[in-house]
N, C-alpha and C. Protein backbone atom coordinates (compact mmCIF):
# COMPACT_ATOMS: atom_id res chain seq x y z
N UNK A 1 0.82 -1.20 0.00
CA UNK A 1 0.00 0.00 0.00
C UNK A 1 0.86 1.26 0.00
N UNK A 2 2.33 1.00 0.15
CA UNK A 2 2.92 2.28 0.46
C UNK A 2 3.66 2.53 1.16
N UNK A 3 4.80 3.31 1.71
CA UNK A 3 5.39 3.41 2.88
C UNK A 3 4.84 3.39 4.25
N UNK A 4 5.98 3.76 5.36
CA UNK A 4 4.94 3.40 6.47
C UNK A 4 4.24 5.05 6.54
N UNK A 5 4.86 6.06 6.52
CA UNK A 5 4.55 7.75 6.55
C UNK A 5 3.09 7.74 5.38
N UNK A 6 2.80 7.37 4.11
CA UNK A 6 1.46 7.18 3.23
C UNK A 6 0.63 6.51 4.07
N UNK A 7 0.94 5.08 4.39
CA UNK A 7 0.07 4.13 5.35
C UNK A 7 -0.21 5.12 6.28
N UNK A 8 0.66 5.97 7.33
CA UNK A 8 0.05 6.69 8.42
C UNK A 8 -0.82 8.11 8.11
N UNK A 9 -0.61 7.94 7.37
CA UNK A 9 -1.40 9.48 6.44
C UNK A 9 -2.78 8.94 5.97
N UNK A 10 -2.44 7.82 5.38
CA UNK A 10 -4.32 7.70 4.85
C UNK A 10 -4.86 7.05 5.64
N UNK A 11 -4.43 6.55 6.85
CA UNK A 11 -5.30 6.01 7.89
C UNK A 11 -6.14 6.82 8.51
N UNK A 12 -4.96 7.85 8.87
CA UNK A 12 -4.71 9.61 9.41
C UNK A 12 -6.73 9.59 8.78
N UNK A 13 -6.32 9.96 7.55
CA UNK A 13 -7.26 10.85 6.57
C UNK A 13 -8.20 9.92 7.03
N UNK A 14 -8.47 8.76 6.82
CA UNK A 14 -9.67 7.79 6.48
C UNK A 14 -10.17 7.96 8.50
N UNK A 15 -9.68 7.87 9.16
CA UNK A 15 -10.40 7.89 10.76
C UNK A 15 -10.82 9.22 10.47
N UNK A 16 -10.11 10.26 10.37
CA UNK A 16 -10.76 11.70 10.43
C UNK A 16 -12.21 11.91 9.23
N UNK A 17 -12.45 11.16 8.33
CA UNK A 17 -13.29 11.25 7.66
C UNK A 17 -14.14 10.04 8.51
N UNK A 18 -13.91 8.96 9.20
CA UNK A 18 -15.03 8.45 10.13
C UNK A 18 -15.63 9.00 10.83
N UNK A 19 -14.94 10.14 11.63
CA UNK A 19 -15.06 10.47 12.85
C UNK A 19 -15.88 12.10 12.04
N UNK A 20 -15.65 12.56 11.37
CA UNK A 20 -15.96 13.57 11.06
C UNK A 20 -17.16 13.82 9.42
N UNK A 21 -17.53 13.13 8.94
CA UNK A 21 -17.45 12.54 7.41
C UNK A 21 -18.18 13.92 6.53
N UNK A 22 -18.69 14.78 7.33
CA UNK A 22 -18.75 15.89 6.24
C UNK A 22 -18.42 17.03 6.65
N UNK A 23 -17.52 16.87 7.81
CA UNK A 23 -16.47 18.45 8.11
C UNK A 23 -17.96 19.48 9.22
N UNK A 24 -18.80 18.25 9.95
CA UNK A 24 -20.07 19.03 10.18
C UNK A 24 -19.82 19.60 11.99
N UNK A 25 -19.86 20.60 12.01
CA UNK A 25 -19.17 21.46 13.33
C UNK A 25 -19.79 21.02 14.61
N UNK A 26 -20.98 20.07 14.53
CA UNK A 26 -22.11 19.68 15.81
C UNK A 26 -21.07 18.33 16.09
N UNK A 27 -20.18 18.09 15.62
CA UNK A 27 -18.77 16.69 15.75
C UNK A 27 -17.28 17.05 17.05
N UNK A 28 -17.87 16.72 17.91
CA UNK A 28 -16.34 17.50 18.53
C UNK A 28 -15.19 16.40 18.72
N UNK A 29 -14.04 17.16 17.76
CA UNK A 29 -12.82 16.34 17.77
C UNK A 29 -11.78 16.96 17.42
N UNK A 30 -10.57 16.25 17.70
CA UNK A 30 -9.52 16.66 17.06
C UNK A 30 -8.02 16.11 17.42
N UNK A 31 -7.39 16.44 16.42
CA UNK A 31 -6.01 15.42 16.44
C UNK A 31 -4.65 15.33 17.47
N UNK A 32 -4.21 14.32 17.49
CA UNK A 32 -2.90 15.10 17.93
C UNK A 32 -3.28 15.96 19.86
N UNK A 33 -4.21 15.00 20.47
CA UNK A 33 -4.48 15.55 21.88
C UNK A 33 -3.45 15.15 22.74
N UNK A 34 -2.77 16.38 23.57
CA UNK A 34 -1.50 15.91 24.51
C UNK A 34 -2.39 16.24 25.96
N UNK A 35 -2.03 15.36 26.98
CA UNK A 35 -2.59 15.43 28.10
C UNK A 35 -0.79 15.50 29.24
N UNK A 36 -1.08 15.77 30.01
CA UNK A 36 0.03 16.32 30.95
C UNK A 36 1.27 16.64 30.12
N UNK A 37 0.83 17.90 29.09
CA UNK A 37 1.97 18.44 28.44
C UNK A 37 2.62 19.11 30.00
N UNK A 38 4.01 19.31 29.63
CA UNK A 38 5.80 19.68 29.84
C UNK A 38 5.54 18.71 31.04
N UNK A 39 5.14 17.62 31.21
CA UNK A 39 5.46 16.72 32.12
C UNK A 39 6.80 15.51 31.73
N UNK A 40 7.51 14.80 32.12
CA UNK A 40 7.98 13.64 31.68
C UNK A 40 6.48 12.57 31.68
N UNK A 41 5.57 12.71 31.93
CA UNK A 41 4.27 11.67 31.95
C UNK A 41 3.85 12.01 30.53
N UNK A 42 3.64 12.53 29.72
CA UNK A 42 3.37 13.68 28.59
C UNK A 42 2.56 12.61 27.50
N UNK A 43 1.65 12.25 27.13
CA UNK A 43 1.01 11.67 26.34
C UNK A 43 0.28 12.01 25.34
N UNK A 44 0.05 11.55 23.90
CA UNK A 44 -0.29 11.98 22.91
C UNK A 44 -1.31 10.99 22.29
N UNK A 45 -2.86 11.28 22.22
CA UNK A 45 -3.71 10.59 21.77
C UNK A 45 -3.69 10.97 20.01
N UNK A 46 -3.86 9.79 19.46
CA UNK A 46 -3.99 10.73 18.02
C UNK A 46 -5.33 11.39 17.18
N UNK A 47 -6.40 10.83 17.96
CA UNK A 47 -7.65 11.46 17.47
C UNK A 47 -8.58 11.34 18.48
N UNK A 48 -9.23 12.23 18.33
CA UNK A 48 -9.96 12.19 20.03
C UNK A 48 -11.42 12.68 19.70
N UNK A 49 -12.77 11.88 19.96
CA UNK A 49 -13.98 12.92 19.64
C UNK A 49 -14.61 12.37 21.05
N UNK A 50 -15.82 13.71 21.10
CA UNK A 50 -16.42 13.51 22.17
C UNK A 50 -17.93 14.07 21.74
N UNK A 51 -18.78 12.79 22.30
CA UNK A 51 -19.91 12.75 22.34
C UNK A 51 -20.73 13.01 23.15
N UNK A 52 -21.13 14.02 23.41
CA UNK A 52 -22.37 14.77 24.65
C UNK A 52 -23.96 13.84 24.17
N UNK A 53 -24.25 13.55 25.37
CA UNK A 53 -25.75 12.99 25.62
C UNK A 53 -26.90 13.96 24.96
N UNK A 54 -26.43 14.99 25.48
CA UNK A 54 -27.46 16.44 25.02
C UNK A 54 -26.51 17.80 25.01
N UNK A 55 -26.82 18.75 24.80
CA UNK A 55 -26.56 19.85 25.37
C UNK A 55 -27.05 20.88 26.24
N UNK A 56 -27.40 19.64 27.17
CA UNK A 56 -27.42 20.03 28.42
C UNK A 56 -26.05 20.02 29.47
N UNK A 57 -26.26 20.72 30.96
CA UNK A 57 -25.19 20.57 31.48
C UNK A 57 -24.88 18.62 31.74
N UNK A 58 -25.86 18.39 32.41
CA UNK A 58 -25.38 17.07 32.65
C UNK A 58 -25.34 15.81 31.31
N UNK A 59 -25.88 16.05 30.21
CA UNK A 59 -25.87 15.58 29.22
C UNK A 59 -23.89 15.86 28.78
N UNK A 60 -23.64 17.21 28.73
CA UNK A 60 -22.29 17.05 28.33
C UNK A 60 -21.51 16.41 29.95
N UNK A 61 -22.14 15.58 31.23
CA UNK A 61 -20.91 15.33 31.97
C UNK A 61 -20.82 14.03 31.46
N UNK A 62 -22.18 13.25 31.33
CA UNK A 62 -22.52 11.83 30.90
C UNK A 62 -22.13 11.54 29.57
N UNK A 63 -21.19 12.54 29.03
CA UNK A 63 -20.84 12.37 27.57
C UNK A 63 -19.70 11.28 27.21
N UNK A 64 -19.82 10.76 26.20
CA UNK A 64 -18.23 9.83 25.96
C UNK A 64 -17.34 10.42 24.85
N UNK A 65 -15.58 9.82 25.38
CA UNK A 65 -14.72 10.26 24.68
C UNK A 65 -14.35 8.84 23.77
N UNK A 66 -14.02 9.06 22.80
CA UNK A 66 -13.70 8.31 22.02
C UNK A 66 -12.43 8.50 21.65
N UNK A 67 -11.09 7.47 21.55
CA UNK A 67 -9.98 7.55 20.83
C UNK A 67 -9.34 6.69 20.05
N UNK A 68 -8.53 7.49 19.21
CA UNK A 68 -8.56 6.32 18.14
C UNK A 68 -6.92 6.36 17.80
N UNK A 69 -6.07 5.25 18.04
CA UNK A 69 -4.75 5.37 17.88
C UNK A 69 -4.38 4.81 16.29
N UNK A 70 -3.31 5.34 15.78
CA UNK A 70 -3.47 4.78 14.34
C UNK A 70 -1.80 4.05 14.49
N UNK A 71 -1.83 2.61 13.66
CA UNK A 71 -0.72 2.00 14.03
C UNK A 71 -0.41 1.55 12.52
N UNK A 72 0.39 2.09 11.69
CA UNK A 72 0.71 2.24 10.70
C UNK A 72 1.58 0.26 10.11
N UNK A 73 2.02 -0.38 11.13
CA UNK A 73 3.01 -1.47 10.79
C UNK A 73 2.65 -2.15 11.96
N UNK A 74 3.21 -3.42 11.84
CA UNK A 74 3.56 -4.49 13.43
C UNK A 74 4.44 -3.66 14.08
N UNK A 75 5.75 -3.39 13.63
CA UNK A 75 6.84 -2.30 14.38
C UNK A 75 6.10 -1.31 15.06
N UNK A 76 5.07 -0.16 14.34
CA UNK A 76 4.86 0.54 15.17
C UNK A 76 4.29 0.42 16.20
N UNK A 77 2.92 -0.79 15.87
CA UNK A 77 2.56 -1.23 17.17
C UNK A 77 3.04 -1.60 18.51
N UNK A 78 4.46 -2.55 17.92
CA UNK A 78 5.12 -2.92 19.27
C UNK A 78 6.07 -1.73 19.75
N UNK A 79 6.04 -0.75 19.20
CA UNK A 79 6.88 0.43 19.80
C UNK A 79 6.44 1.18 20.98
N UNK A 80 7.07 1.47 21.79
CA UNK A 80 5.97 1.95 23.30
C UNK A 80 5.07 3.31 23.18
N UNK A 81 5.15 4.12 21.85
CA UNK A 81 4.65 5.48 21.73
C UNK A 81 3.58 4.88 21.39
N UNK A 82 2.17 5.55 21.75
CA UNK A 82 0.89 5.69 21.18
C UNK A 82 -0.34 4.54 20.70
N UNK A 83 0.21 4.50 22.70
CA UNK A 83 -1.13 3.27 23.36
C UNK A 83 -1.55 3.89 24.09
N UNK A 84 -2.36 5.25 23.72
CA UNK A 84 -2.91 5.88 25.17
C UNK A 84 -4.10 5.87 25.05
N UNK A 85 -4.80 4.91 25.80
CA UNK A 85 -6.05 5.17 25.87
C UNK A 85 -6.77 5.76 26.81
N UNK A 86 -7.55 6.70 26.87
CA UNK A 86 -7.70 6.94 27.69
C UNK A 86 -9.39 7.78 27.85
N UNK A 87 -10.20 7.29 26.64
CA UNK A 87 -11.55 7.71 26.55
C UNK A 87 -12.09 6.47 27.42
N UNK A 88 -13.46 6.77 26.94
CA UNK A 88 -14.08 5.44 27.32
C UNK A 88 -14.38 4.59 26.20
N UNK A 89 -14.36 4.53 25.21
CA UNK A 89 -14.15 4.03 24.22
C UNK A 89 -13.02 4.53 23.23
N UNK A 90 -11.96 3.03 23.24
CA UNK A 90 -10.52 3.34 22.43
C UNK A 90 -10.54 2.05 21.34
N UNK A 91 -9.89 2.61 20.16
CA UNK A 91 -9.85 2.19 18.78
C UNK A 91 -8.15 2.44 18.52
N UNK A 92 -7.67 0.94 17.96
CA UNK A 92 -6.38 1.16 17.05
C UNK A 92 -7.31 1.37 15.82
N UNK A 93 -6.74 1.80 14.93
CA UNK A 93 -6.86 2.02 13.52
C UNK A 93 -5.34 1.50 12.58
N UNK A 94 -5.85 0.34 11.90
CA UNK A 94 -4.02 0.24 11.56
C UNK A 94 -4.92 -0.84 10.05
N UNK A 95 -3.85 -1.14 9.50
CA UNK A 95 -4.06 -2.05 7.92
C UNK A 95 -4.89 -3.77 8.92
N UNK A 96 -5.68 -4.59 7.69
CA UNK A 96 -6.30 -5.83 8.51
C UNK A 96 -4.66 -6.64 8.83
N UNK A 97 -4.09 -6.78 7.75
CA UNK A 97 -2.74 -7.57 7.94
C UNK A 97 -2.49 -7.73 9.01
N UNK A 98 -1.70 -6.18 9.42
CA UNK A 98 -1.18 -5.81 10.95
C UNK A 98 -2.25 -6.32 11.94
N UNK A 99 -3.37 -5.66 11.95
CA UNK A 99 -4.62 -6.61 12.70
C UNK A 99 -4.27 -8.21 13.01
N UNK A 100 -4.64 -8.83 11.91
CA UNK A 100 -4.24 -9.86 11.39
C UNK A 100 -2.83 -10.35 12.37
N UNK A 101 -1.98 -10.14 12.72
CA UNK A 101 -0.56 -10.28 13.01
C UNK A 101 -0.86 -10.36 14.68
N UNK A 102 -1.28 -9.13 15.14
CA UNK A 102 -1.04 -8.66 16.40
C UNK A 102 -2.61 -8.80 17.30
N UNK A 103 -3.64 -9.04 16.43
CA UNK A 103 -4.98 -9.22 17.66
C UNK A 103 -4.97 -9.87 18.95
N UNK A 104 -3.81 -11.08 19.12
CA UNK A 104 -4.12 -11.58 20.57
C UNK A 104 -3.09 -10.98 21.49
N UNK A 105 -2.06 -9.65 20.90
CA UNK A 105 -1.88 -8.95 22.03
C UNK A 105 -2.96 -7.82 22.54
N UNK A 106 -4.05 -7.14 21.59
CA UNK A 106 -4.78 -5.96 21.64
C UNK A 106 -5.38 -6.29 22.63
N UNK A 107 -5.55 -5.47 24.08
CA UNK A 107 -6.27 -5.42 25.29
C UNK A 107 -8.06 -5.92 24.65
N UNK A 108 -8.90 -6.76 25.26
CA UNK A 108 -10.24 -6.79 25.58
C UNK A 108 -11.04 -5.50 24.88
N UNK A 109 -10.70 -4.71 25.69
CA UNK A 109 -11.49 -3.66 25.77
C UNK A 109 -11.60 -2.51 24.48
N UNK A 110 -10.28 -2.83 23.93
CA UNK A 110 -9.79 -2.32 22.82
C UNK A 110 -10.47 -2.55 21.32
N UNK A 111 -11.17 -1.50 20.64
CA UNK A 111 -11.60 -1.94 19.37
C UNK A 111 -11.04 -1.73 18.08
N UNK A 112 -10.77 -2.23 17.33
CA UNK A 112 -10.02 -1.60 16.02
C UNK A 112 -11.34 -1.57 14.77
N UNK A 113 -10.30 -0.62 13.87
CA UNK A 113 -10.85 -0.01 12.45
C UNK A 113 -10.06 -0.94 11.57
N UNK A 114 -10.03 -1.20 10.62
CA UNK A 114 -9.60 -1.52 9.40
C UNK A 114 -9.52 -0.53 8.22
N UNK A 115 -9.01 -0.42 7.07
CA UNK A 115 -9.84 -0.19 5.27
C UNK A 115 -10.47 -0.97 5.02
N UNK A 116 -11.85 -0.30 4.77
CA UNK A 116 -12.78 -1.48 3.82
C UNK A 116 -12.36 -1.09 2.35
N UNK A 117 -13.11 -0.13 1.89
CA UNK A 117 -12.72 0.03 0.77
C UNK A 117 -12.99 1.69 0.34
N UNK A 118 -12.20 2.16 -0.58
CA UNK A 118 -11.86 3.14 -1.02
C UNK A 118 -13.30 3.85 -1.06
N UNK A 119 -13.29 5.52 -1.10
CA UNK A 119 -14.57 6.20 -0.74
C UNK A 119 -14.82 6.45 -2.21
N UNK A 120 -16.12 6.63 -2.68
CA UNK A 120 -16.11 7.05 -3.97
C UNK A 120 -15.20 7.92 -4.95
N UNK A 121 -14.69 8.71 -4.38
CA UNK A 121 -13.72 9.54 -5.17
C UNK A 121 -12.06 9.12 -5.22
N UNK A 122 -11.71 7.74 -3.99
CA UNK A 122 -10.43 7.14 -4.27
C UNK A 122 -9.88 7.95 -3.49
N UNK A 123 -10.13 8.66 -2.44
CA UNK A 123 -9.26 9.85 -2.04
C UNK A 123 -8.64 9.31 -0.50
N UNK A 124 -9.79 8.62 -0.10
CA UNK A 124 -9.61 7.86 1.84
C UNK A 124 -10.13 6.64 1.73
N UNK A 125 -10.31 5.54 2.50
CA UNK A 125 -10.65 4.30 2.89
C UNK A 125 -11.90 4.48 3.80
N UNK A 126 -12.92 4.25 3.28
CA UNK A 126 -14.24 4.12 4.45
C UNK A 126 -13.60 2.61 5.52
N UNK A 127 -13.81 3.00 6.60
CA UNK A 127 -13.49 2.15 7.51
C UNK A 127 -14.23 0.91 7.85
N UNK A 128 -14.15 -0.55 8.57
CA UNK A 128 -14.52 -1.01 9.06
C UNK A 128 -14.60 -1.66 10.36
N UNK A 129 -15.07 -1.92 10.96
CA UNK A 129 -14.86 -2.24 12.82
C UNK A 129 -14.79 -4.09 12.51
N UNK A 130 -13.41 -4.35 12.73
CA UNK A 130 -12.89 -5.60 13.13
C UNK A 130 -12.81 -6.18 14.44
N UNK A 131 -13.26 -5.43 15.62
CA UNK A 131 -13.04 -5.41 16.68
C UNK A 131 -13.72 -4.32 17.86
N UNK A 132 -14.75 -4.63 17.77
CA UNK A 132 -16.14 -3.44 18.88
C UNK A 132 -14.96 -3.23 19.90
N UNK A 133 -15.09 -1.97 20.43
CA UNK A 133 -14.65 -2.08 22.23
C UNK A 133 -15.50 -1.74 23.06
N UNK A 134 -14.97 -2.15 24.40
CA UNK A 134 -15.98 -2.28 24.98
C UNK A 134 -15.47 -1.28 25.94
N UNK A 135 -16.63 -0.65 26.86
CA UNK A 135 -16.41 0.35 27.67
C UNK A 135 -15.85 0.60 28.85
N UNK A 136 -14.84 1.62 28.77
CA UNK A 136 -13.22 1.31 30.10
C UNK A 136 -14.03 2.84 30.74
N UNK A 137 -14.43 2.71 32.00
CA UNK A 137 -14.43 4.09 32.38
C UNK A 137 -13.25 4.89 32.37
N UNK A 138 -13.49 5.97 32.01
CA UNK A 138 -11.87 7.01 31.97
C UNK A 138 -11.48 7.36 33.49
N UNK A 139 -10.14 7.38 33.31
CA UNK A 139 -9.44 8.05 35.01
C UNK A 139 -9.84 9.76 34.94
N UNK A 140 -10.27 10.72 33.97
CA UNK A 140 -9.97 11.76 33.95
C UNK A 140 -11.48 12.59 33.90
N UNK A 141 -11.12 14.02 34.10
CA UNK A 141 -12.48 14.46 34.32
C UNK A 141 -12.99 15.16 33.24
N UNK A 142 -14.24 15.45 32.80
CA UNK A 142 -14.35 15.76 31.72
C UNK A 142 -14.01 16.61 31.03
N UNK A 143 -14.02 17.79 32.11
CA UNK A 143 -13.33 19.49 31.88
C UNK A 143 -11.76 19.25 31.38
N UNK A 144 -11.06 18.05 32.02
CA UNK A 144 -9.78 18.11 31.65
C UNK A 144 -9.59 17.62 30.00
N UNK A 145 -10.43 16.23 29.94
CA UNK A 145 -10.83 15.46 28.53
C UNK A 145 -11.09 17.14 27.38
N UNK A 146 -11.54 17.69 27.58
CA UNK A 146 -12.49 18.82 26.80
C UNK A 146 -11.56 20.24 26.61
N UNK A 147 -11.06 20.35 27.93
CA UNK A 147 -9.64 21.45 27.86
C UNK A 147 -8.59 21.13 26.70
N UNK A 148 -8.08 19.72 26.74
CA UNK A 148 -7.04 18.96 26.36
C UNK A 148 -7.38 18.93 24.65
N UNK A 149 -8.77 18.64 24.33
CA UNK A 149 -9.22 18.70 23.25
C UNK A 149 -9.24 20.02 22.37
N UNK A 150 -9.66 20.88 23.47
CA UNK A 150 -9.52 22.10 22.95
C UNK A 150 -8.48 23.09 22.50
N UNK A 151 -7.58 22.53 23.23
CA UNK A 151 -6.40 23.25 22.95
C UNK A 151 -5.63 23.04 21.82
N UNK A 152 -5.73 21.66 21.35
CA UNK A 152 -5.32 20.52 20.36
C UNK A 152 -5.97 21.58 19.35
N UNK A 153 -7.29 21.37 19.05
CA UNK A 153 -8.33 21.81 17.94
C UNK A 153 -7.80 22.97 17.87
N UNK A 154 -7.67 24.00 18.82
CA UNK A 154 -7.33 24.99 18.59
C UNK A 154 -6.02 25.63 17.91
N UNK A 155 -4.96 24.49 17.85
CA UNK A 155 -3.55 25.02 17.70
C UNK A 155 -4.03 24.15 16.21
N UNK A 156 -4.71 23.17 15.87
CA UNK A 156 -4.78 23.15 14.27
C UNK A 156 -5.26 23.67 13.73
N UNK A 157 -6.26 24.58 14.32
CA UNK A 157 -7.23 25.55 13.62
C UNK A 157 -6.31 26.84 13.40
N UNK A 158 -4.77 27.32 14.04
CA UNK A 158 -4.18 28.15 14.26
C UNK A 158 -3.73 27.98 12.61
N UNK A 159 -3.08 26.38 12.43
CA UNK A 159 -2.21 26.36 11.30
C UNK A 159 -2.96 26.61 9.76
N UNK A 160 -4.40 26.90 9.44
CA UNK A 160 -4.57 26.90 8.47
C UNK A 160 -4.62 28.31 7.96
């Protein structure tokens, strides 16, 4: 399919078009979320959305985070960067192969994406769920989940 940097790019593209699929602003997400930045603890989710019950107050506390790590190779998988899960619902996103290779190390709880097949225009991979997860309550609070998000969204929204 490509190098491993293409492989991590159209995975990249193809989750962000799951998670997002017509750029519609009522979607809250965004890439690249660091949680205890300038810490040595310092962690980096790679896609992060969050789903409010309502928009109400307690509708957004009862809300879920969703994350989705993208694992480009077997190597990257077994590399210690970017197993952070830490929504209540977490997703690798990586090729079926790699799937294929590595499923009876992937935690229980853990669900993965696949490529199904190319989107009408050939541009991303509509995804498929090889692997439901199942629900990990999060250690963190929501204001922090939502800060963390925001800041993320915000510094990509800086670069365009």
């Amino acid at each position: 399919m490509g190098s491993r940097p293409e492989i991590t790019a159209m995975l990249s593209l193809s989750i962000q078009r799951h998670i997002a699929p017509h750029g519609d602003p009522r979607i809250y997400w965004a890439r690249e979320v660091t949680f205890d930045y300038a810490t040595n603890k310092a962690v980096r989710v790679d896609f992060m959305k969050f789903k409010p019950v309502n928009n109400t107050v307690s509708g957004i506390e009862k809300g879920d985070f969703y994350c989705y790590e993208v694992k480009s190779s077997v190597e990257d998988f077994h590399s210690k960067n970017g197993h952070n899960f830490l929504g209540d619902y977490n997703y690798y996103v990586m090729l079926e192969d790699v799937f294929e290779r590595v499923k009876n190390e992937i935690p229980y709880y853990v669900g993965v994406f696949v490529p199904d097949k190319l989107n009408y225009r050939g541009e991303w991979y509509d995804l498929k769920s090889v692997k439901k997860a199942k629900r990990k309550d999060r250690d963190r609070p929501v204001s922090e989940m939502l800060l963390m998000m925001f800041r993320s969204a915000a510094r990509e929204g800086g670069k365009t």
